[in-house]
C-alpha atoms as a PDB file:
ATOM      1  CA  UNK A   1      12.856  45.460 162.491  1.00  0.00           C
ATOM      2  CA  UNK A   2      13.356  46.304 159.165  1.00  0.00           C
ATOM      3  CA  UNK A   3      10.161  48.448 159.011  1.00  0.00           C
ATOM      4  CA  UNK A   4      11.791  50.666 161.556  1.00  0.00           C
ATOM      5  CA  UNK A   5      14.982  51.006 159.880  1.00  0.00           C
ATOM      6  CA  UNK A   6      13.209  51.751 156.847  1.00  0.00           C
ATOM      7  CA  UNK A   7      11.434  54.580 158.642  1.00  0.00           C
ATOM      8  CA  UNK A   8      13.928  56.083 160.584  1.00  0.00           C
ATOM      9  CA  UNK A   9      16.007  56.782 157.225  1.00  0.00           C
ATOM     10  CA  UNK A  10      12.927  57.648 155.281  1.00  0.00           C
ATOM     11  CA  UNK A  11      13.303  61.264 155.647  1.00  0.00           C
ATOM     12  CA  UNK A  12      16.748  61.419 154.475  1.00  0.00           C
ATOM     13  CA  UNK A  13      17.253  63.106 150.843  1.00  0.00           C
ATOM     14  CA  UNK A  14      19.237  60.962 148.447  1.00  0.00           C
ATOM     15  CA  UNK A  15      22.788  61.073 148.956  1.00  0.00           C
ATOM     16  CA  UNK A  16      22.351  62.343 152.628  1.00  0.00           C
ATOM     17  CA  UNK A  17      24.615  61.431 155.102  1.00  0.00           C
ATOM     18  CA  UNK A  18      23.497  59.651 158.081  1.00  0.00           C
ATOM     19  CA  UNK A  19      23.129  62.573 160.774  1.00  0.00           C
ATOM     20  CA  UNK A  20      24.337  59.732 163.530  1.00  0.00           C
ATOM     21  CA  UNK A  21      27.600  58.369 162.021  1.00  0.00           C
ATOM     22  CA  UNK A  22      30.357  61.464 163.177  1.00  0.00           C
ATOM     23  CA  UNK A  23      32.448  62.105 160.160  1.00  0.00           C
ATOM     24  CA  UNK A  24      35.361  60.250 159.511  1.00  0.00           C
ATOM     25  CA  UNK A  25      37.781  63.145 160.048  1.00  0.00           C
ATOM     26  CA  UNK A  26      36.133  64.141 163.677  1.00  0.00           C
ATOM     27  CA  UNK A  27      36.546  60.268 164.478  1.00  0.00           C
ATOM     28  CA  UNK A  28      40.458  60.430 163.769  1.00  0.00           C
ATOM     29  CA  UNK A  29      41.271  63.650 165.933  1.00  0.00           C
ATOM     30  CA  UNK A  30      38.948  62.092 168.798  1.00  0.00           C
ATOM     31  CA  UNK A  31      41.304  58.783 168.239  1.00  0.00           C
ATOM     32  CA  UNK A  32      44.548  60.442 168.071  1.00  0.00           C
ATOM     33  CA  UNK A  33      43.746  63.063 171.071  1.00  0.00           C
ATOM     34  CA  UNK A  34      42.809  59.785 173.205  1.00  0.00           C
ATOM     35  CA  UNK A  35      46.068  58.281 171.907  1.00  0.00           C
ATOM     36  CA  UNK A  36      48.410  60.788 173.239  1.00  0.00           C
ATOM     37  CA  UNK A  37      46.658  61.688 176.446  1.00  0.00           C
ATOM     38  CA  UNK A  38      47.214  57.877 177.462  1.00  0.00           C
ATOM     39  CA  UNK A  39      50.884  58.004 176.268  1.00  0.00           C
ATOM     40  CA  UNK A  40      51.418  61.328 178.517  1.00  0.00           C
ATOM     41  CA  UNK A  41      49.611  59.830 181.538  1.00  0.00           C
ATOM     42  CA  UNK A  42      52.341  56.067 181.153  1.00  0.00           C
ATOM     43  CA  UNK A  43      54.836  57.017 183.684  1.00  0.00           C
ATOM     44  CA  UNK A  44      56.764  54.081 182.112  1.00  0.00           C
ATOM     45  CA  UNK A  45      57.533  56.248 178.919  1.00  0.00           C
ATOM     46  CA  UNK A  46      60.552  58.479 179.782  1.00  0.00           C
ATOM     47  CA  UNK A  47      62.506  60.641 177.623  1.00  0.00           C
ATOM     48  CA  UNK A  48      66.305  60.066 177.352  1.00  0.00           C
ATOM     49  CA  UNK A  49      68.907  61.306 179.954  1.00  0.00           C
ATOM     50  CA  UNK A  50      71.644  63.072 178.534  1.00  0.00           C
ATOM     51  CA  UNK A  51      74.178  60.544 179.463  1.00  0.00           C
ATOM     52  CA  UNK A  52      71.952  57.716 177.519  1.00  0.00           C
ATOM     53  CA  UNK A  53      71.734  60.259 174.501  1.00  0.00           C
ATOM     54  CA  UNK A  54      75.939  61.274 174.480  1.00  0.00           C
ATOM     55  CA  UNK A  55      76.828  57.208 174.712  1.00  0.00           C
ATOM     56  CA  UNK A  56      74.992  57.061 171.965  1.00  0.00           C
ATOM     57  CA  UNK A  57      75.788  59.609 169.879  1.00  0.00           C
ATOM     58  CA  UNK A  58      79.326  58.819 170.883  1.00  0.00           C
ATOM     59  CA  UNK A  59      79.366  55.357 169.467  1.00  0.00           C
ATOM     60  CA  UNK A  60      77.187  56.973 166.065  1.00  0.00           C
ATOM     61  CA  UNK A  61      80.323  59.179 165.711  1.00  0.00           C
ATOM     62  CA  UNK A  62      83.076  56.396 166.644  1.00  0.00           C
ATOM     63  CA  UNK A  63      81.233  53.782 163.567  1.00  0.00           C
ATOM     64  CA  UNK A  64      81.745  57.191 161.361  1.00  0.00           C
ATOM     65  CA  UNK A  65      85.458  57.780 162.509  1.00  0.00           C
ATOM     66  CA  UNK A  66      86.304  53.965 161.710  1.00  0.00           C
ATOM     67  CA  UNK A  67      84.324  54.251 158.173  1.00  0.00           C
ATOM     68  CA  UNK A  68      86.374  57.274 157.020  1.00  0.00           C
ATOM     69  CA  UNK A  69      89.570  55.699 158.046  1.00  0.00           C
ATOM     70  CA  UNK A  70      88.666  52.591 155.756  1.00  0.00           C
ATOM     71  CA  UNK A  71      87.777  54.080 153.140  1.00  0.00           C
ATOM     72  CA  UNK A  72      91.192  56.638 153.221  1.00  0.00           C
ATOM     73  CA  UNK A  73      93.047  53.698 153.764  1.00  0.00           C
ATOM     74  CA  UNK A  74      91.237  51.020 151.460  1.00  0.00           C
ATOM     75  CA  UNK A  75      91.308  48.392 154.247  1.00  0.00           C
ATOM     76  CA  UNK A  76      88.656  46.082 155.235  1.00  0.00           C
ATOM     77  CA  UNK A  77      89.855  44.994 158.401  1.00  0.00           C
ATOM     78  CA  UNK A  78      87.094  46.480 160.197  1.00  0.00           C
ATOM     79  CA  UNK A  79      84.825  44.775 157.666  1.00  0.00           C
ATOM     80  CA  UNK A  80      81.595  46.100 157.370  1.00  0.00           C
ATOM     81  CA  UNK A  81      83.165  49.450 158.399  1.00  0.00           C
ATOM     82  CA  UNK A  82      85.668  48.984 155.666  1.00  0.00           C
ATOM     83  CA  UNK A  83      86.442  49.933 152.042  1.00  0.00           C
ATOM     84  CA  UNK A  84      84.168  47.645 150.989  1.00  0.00           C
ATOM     85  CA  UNK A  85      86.041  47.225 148.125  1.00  0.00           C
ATOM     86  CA  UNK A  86      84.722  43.112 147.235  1.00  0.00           C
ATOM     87  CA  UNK A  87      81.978  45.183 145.816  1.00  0.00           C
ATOM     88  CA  UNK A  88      81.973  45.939 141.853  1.00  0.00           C
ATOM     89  CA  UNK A  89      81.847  49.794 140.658  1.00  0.00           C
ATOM     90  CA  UNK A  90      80.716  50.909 137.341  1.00  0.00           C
ATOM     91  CA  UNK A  91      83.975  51.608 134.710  1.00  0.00           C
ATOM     92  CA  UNK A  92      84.259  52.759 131.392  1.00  0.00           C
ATOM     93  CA  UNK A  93      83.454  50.637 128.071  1.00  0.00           C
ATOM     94  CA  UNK A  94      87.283  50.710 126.849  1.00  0.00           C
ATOM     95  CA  UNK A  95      88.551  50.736 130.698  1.00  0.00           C
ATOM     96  CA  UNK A  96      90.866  47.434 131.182  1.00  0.00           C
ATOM     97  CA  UNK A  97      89.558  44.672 133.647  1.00  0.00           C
ATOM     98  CA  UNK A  98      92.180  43.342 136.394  1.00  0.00           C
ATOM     99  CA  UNK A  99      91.921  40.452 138.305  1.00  0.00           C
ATOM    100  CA  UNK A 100      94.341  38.434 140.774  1.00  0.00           C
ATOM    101  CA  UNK A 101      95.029  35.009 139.731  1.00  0.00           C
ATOM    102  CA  UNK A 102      96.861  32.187 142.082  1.00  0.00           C
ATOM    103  CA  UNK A 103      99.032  29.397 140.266  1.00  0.00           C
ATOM    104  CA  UNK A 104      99.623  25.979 142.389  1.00  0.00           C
ATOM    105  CA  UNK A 105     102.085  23.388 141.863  1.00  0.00           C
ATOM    106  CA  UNK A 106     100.881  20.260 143.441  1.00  0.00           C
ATOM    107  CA  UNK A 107     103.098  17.325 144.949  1.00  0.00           C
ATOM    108  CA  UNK A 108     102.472  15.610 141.541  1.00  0.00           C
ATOM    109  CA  UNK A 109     104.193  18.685 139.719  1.00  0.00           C
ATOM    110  CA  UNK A 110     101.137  19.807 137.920  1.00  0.00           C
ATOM    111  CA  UNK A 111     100.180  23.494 137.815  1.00  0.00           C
ATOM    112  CA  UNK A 112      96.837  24.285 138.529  1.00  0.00           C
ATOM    113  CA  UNK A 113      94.700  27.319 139.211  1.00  0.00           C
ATOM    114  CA  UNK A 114      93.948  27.934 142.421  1.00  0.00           C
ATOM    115  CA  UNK A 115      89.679  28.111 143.264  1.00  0.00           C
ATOM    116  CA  UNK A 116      89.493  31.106 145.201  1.00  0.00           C
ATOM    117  CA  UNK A 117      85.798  30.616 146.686  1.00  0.00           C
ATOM    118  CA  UNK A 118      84.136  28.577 149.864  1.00  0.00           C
ATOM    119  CA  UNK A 119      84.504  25.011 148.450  1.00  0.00           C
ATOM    120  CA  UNK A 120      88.251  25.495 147.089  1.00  0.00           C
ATOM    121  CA  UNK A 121      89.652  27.262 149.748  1.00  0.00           C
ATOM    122  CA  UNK A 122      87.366  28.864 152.155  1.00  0.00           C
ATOM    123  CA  UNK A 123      87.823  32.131 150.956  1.00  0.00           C
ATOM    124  CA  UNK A 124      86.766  34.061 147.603  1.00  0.00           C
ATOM    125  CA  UNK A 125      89.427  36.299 145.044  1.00  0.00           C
ATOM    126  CA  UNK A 126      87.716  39.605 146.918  1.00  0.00           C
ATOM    127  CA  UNK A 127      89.065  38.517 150.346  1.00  0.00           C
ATOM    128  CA  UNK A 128      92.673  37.811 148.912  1.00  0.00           C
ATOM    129  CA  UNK A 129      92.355  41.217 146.230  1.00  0.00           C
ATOM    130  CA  UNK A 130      91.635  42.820 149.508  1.00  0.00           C
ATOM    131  CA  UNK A 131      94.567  41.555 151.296  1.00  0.00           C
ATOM    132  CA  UNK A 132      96.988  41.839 148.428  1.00  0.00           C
ATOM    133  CA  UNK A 133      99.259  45.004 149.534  1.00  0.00           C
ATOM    134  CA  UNK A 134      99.539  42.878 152.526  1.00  0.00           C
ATOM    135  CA  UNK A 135     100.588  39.448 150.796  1.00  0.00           C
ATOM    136  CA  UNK A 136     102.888  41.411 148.317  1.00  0.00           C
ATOM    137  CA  UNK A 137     104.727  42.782 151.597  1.00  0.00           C
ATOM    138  CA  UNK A 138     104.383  39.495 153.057  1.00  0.00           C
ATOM    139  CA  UNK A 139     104.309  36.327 150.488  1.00  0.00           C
ATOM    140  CA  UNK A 140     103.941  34.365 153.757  1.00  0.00           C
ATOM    141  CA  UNK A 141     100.637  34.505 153.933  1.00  0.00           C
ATOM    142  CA  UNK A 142      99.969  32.442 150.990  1.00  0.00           C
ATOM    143  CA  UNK A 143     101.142  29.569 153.361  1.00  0.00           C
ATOM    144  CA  UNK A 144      97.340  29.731 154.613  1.00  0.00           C
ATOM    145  CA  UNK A 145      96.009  29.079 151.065  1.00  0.00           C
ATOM    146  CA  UNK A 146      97.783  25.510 151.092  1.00  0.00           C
ATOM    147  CA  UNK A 147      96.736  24.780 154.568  1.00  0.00           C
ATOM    148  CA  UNK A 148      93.881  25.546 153.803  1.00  0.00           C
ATOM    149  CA  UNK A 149      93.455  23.505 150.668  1.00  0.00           C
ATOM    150  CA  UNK A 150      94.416  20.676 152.994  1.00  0.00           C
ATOM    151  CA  UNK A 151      92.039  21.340 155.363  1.00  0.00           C
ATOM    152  CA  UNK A 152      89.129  21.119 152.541  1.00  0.00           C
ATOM    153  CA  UNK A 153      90.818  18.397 150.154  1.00  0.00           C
ATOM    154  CA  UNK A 154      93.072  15.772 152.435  1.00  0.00           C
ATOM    155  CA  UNK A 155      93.122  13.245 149.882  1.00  0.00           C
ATOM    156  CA  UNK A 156      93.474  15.501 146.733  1.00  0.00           C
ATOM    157  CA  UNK A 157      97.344  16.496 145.545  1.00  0.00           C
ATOM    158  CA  UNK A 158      98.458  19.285 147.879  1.00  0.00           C
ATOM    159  CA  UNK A 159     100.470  22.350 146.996  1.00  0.00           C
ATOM    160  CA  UNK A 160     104.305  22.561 147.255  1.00  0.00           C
ATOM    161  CA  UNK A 161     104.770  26.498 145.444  1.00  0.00           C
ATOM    162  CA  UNK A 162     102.281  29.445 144.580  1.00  0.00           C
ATOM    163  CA  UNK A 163     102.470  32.419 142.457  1.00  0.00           C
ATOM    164  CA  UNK A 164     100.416  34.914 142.510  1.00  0.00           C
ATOM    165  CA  UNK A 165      99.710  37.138 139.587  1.00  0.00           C
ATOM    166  CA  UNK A 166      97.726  40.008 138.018  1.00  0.00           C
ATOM    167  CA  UNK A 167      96.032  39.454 134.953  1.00  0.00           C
ATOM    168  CA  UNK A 168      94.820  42.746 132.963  1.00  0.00           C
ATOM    169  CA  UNK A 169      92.083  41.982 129.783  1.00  0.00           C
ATOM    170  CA  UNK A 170      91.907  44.506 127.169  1.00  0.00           C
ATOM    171  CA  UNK A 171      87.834  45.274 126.453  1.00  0.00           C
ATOM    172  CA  UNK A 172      86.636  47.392 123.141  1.00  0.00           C
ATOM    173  CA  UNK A 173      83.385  48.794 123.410  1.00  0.00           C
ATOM    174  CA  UNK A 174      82.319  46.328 126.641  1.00  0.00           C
ATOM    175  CA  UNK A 175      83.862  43.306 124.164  1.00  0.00           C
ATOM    176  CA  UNK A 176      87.178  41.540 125.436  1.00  0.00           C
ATOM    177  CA  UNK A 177      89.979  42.081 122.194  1.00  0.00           C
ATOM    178  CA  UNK A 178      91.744  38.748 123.429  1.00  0.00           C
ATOM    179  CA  UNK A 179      94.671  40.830 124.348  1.00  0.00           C
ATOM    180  CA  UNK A 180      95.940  40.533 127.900  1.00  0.00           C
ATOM    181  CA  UNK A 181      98.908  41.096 129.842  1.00  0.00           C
ATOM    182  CA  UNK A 182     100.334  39.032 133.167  1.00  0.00           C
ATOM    183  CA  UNK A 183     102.381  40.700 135.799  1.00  0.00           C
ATOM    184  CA  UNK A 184     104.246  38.504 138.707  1.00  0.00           C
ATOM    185  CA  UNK A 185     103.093  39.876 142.070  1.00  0.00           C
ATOM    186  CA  UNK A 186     104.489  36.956 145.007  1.00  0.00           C
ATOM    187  CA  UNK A 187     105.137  33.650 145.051  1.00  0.00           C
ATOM    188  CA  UNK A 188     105.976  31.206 148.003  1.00  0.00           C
ATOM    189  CA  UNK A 189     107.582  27.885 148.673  1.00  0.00           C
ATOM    190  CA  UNK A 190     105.147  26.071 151.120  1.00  0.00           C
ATOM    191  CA  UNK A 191     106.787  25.482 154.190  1.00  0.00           C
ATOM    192  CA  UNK A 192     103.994  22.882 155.383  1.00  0.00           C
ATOM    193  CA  UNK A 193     104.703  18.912 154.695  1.00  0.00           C
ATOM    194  CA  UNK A 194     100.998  18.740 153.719  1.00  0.00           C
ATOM    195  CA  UNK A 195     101.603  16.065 151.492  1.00  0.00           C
ATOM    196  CA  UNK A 196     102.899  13.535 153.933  1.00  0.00           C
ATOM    197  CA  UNK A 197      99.627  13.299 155.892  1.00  0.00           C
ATOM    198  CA  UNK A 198      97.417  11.616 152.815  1.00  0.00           C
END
């Protein structure tokens, strides 16, 4: 066996390509040509009907409608189709930072900071930044935050009044200059007798 193999190369020149391997080139075409004459002769492969292409294009264009309107609006109601705006942005070295800040008082009459995040009160501080045109309007809403608090913490102090503020820190350069500045947004009395139930 080898003998033979060793002959039937034998007259082959040194670098010589095999004259019975097909280049590599001529085997691709002959591959892809057999490819697509199998694909046209699959009567389950259809092309779409126009009324399968215009629902979809309609509901392309509807997703683009809604994502324009959040973004004019700053809303993210239709969250992800929203403002996105829980998502940081790049600002200037010497630009101020702003964030929102909750104050509690608790049934023992202690102030405390509200945790806005999953363990504290099942939501985080871009959820209530988001919603905070609509709290201002509405300090209601901050009712939720103590029920909530409830919910997650039965046996802990619960809250009888929250404030909500805006705190703005002064950077130099990227640094923080210690300087900052606290503006009253909305506060509300809690209506719920959370307290009672420990």
């Amino acid at each position: 066996m080898f003998a033979q193999n060793h002959s039937d190369h034998s007259d082959q020149g040194p670098g010589e390509t095999p004259t019975s391997l097909p280049p590599a080139q001529h085997v691709n075409e002959t591959s892809t040509d057999k490819n697509t004459e199998n694909l046209s002769k699959n009567p389950d492969i259809k092309p779409l009907s126009t009324t399968s292409r215009s629902w979809r294009f309609a509901l392309a264009a509807l997703g683009f409608v809604i994502l324009c309107f959040g973004q004019i609006f700053n809303t993210n109601d239709w969250f992800p189709l929203g403002s996105l705006s829980q998502y940081s942005y790049g600002r200037p070295l010497d630009s101020p930072t702003r964030s929102v800040r909750i104050i509690a008082v608790n049934t023992e009459g202690n102030d405390i900071r509200v945790p806005l995040n999953a363990k504290g009160v099942g939501v985080g501080r871009a959820e209530v930044e988001g919603q905070l045109d609509a709290i201002i309007a509405d300090p209601s809403k901050l009712e939720g935050l103590a029920r909530a608090w409830h919910g997650l913490h039965p046996e802990s102090p619960q809250f009888t009044h929250l404030t909500m503020e805006r705190v703005t820190s002064y950077v130099k350069d990227g640094k923080p200059t210690g300087q900052s500045d606290v503006e009253f947004l909305a506060e509300w009395t809690v209506q719920g007798n959370y307290g009672e139930t420990q």
